[in-house]
Protein backbone atom coordinates (compact mmCIF):
# COMPACT_ATOMS: atom_id res chain seq x y z
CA UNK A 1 0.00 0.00 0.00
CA UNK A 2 1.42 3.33 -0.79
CA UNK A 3 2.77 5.50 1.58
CA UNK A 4 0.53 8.31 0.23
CA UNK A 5 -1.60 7.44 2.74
CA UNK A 6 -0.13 10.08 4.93
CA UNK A 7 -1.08 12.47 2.37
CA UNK A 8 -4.57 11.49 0.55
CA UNK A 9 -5.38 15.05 1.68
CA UNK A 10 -2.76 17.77 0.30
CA UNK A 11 1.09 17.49 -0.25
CA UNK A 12 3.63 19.54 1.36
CA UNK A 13 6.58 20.51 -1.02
CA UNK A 14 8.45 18.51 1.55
CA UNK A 15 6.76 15.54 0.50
CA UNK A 16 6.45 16.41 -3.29
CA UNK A 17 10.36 15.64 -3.18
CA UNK A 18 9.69 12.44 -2.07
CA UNK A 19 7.31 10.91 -3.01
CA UNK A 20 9.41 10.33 -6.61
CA UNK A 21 11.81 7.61 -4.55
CA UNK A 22 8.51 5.51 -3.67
CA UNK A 23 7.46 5.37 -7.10
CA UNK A 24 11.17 4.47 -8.49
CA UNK A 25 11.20 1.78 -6.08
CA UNK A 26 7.92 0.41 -7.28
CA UNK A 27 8.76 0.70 -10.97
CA UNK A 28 12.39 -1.14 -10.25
CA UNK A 29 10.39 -4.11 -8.56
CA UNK A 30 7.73 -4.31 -12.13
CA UNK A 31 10.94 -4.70 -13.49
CA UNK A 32 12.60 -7.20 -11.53
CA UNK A 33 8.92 -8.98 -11.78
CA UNK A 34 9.40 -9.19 -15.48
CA UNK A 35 12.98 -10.65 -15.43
CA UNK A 36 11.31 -13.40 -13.39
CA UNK A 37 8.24 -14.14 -15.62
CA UNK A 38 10.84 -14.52 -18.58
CA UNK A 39 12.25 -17.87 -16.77
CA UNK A 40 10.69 -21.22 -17.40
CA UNK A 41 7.88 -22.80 -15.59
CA UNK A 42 7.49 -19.33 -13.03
CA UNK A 43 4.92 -19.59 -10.34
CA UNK A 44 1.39 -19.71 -10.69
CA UNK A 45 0.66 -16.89 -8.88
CA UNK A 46 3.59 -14.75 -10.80
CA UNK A 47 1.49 -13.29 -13.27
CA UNK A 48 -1.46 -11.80 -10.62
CA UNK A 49 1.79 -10.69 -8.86
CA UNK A 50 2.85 -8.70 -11.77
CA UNK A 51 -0.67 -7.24 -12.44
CA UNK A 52 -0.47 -5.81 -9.11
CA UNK A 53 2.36 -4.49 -8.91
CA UNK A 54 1.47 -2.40 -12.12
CA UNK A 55 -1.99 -1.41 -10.92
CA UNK A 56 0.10 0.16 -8.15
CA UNK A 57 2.27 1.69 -10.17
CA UNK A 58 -0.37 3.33 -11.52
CA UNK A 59 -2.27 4.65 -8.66
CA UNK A 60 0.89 6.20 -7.21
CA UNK A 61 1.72 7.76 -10.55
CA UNK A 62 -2.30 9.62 -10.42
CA UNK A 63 -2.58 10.25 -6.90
CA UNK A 64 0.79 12.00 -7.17
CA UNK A 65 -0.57 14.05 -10.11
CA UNK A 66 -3.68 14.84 -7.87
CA UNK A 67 -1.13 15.74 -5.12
CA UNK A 68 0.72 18.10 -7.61
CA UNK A 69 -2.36 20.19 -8.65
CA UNK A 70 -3.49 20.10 -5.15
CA UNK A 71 -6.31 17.64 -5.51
CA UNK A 72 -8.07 15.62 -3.33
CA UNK A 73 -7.19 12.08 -3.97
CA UNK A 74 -8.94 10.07 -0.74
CA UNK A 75 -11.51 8.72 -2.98
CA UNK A 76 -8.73 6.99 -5.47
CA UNK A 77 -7.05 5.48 -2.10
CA UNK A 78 -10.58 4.47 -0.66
CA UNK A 79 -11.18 2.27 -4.13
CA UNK A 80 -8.03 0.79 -4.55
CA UNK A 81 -7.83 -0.40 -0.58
CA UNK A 82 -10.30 -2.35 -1.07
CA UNK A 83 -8.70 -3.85 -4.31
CA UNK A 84 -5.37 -3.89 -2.36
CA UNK A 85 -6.37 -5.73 0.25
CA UNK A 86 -8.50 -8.72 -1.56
CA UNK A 87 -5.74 -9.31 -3.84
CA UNK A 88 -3.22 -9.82 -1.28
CA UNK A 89 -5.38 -12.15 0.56
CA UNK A 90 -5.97 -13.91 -2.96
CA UNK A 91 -2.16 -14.39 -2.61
CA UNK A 92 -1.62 -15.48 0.29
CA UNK A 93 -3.84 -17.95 0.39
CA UNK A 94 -2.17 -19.40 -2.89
CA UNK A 95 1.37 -19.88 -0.49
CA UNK A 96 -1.13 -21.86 2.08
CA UNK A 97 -1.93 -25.50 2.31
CA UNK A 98 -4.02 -26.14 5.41
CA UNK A 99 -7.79 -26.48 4.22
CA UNK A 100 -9.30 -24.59 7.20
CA UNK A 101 -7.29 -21.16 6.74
CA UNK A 102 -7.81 -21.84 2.92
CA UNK A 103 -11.29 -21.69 3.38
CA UNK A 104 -11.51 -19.01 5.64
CA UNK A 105 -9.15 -16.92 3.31
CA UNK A 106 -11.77 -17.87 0.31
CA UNK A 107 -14.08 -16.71 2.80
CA UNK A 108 -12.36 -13.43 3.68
CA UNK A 109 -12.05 -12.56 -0.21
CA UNK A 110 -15.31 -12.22 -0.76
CA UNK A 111 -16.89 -10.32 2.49
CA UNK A 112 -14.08 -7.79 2.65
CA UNK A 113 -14.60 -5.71 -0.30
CA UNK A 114 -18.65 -6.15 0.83
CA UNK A 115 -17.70 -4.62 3.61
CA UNK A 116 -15.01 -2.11 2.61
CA UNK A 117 -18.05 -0.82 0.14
CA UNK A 118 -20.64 -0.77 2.51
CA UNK A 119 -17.61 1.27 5.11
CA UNK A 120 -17.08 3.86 2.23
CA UNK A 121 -21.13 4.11 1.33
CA UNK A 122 -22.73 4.16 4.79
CA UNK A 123 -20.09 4.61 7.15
CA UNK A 124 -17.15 6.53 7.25
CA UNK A 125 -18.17 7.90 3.17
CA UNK A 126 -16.10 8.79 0.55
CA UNK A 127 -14.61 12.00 1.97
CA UNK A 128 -12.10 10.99 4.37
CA UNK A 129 -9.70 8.11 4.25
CA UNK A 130 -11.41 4.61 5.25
CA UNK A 131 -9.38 3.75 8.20
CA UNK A 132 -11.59 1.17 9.34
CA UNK A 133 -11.33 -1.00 5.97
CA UNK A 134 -7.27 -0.20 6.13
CA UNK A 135 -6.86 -1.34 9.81
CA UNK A 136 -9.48 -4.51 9.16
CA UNK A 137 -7.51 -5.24 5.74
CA UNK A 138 -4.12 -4.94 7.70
CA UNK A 139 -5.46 -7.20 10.23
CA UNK A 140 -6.45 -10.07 7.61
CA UNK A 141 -3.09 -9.14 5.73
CA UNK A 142 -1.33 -9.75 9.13
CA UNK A 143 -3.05 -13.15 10.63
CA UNK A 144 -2.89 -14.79 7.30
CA UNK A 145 0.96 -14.23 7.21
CA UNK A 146 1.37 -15.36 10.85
CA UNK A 147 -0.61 -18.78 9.38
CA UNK A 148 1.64 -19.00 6.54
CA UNK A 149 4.67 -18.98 8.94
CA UNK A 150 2.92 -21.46 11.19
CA UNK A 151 2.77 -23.84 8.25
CA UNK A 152 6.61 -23.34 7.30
CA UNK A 153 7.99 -24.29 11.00
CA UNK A 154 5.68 -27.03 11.38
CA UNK A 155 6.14 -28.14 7.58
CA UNK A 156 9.34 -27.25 6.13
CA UNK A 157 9.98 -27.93 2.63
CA UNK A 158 12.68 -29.24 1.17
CA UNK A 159 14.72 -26.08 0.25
CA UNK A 160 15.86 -23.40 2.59
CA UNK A 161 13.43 -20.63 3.51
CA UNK A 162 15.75 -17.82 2.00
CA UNK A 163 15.26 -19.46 -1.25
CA UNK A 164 11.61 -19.59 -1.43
CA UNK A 165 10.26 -16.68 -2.96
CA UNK A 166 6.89 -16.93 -0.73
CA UNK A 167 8.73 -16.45 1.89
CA UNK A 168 9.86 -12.95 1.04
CA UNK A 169 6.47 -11.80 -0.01
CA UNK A 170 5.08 -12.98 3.31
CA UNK A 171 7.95 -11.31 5.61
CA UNK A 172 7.46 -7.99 3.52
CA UNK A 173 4.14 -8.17 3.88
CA UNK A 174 3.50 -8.85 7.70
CA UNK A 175 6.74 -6.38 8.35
CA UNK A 176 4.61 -3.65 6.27
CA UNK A 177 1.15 -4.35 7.51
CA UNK A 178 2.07 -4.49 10.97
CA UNK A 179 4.12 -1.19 10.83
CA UNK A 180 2.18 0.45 8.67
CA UNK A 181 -1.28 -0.31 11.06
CA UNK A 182 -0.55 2.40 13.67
CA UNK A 183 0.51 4.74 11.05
CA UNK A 184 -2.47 4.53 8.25
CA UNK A 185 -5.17 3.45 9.99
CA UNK A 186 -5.13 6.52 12.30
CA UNK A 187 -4.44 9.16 9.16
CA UNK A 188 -7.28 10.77 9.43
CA UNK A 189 -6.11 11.73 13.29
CA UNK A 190 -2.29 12.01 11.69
CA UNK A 191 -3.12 14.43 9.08
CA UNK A 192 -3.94 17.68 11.51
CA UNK A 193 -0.96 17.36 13.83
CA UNK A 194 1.89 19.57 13.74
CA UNK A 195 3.81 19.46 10.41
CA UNK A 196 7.04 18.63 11.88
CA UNK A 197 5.46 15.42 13.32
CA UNK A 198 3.32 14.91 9.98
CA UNK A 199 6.50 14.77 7.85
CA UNK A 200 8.55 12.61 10.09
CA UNK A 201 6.12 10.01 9.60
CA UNK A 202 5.60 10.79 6.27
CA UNK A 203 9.63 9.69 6.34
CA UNK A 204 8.79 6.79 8.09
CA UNK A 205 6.05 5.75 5.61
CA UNK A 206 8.33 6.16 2.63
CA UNK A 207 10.59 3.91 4.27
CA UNK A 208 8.91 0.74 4.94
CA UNK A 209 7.41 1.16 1.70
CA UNK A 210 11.27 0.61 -0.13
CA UNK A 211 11.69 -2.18 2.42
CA UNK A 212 8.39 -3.70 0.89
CA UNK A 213 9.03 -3.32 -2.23
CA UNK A 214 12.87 -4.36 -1.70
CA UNK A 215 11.48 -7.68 -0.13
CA UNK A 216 9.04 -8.14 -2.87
CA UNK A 217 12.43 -7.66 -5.51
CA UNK A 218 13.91 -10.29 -3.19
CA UNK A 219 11.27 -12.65 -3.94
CA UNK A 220 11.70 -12.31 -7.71
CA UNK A 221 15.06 -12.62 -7.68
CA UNK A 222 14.58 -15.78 -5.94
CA UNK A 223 12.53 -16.85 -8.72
CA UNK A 224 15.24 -16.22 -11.49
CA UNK A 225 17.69 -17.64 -9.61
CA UNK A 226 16.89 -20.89 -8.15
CA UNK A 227 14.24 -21.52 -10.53
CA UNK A 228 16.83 -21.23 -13.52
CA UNK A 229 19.45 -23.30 -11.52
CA UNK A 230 16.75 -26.24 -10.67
CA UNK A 231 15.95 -26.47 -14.37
């Protein structure tokens, strides 16, 4: 999720400056994501991956037009939560094998953008930020990685965890979610404190969005590597 979030209401020139090294980062990782489809027999779930990643891409590249011309971009940000969060349950469930959490997950997929429409209709509208879906959509994003790491002690596979490209996804994903909780899902609140304490965890936000993305690289990488040398 981008770090934006901070700033779905206006853009300091402060952040303006920024905001360019989150979308780099994101653009490097489509890239890296390509490399990776190129190799024989890739992942099922490689080409959703890849689709993602560029729908990203793409909402940083308008909301940060919107920013520029001082627009209001909370409603793009409300939408594509909601998107955000479904998909990356979609995912993880495809790195699970226990049939419970699998169909709870299938569950999950399909009454979380219910409800993240019915938030941004009845509830908290279209105006402000939907904290409530982010926090609930971190909270699914974060349980369903703590399940996947469950599965991996208590059934290892037969190659080493720093070579499975699931496993980089999932630690990027629970180290983002879980940081980024506090931060996003109180942005409404975050948004009218003083601007010294706004940008610092604007900073912060930028920053676990590289380490995201960097994990996410990782997990390609893995994919052209040890995928080419098993072939």
């Amino acid at each position: 999720m981008s770090c934006v979030l901070l700033n779905v209401l206006t853009l300091s020139h402060f952040s303006l400056y920024q905001q360019p090294v989150n979308v780099m980062t994101i653009l490097l990782c489509f890239i890296v994501a390509l490399l990776a489809k190129l190799q024989k027999q890739p992942p099922a779930y490689i080409n959703s991956f890849i689709i993602y990643i560029a729908i990203t891409f793409s909402v940083e590249i308008i909301t940060y037009w919107y920013s520029f011309h001082n627009m209001n971009n909370v409603k793009i940000y409300n939408f594509y939560a909601i998107l955000n969060f479904t998909y990356l349950l979609f995912l993880l469930r495809s790195f699970l094998s226990t049939p419970k959490v699998i169909r709870a997950l299938s569950y999950a997929i399909i009454i979380f953008p219910i409800v993240g429409l019915l938030n941004m209709l009845f509830i908290q509208g279209n105006v402000l930020f939907n904290t409530y879906t982010y926090m609930l959509g971190c909270l699914a994003v974060v349980i369903s990685c703590i399940f996947y790491f469950y599965e991996r002690i208590k059934f290892p596979g037969p190659h080493s965890l720093l070579q499975d490209p699931t496993f980089w996804t999932a630690t990027g994903l629970l180290f983002f979610y879980t940081c980024s909780l506090p931060l996003n899902g109180l942005m409404n609140f975050i948004s009218n404190m003083p601007f010294i304490v706004f940008s610092t965890l604007h900073v912060t936000n930028i920053m676990i969005n590289i380490i995201l993305y960097l994990f996410f690289s990782i997990s390609f990488i893995c994919n052209l590597i040890f995928r080419k040398s098993s072939l």
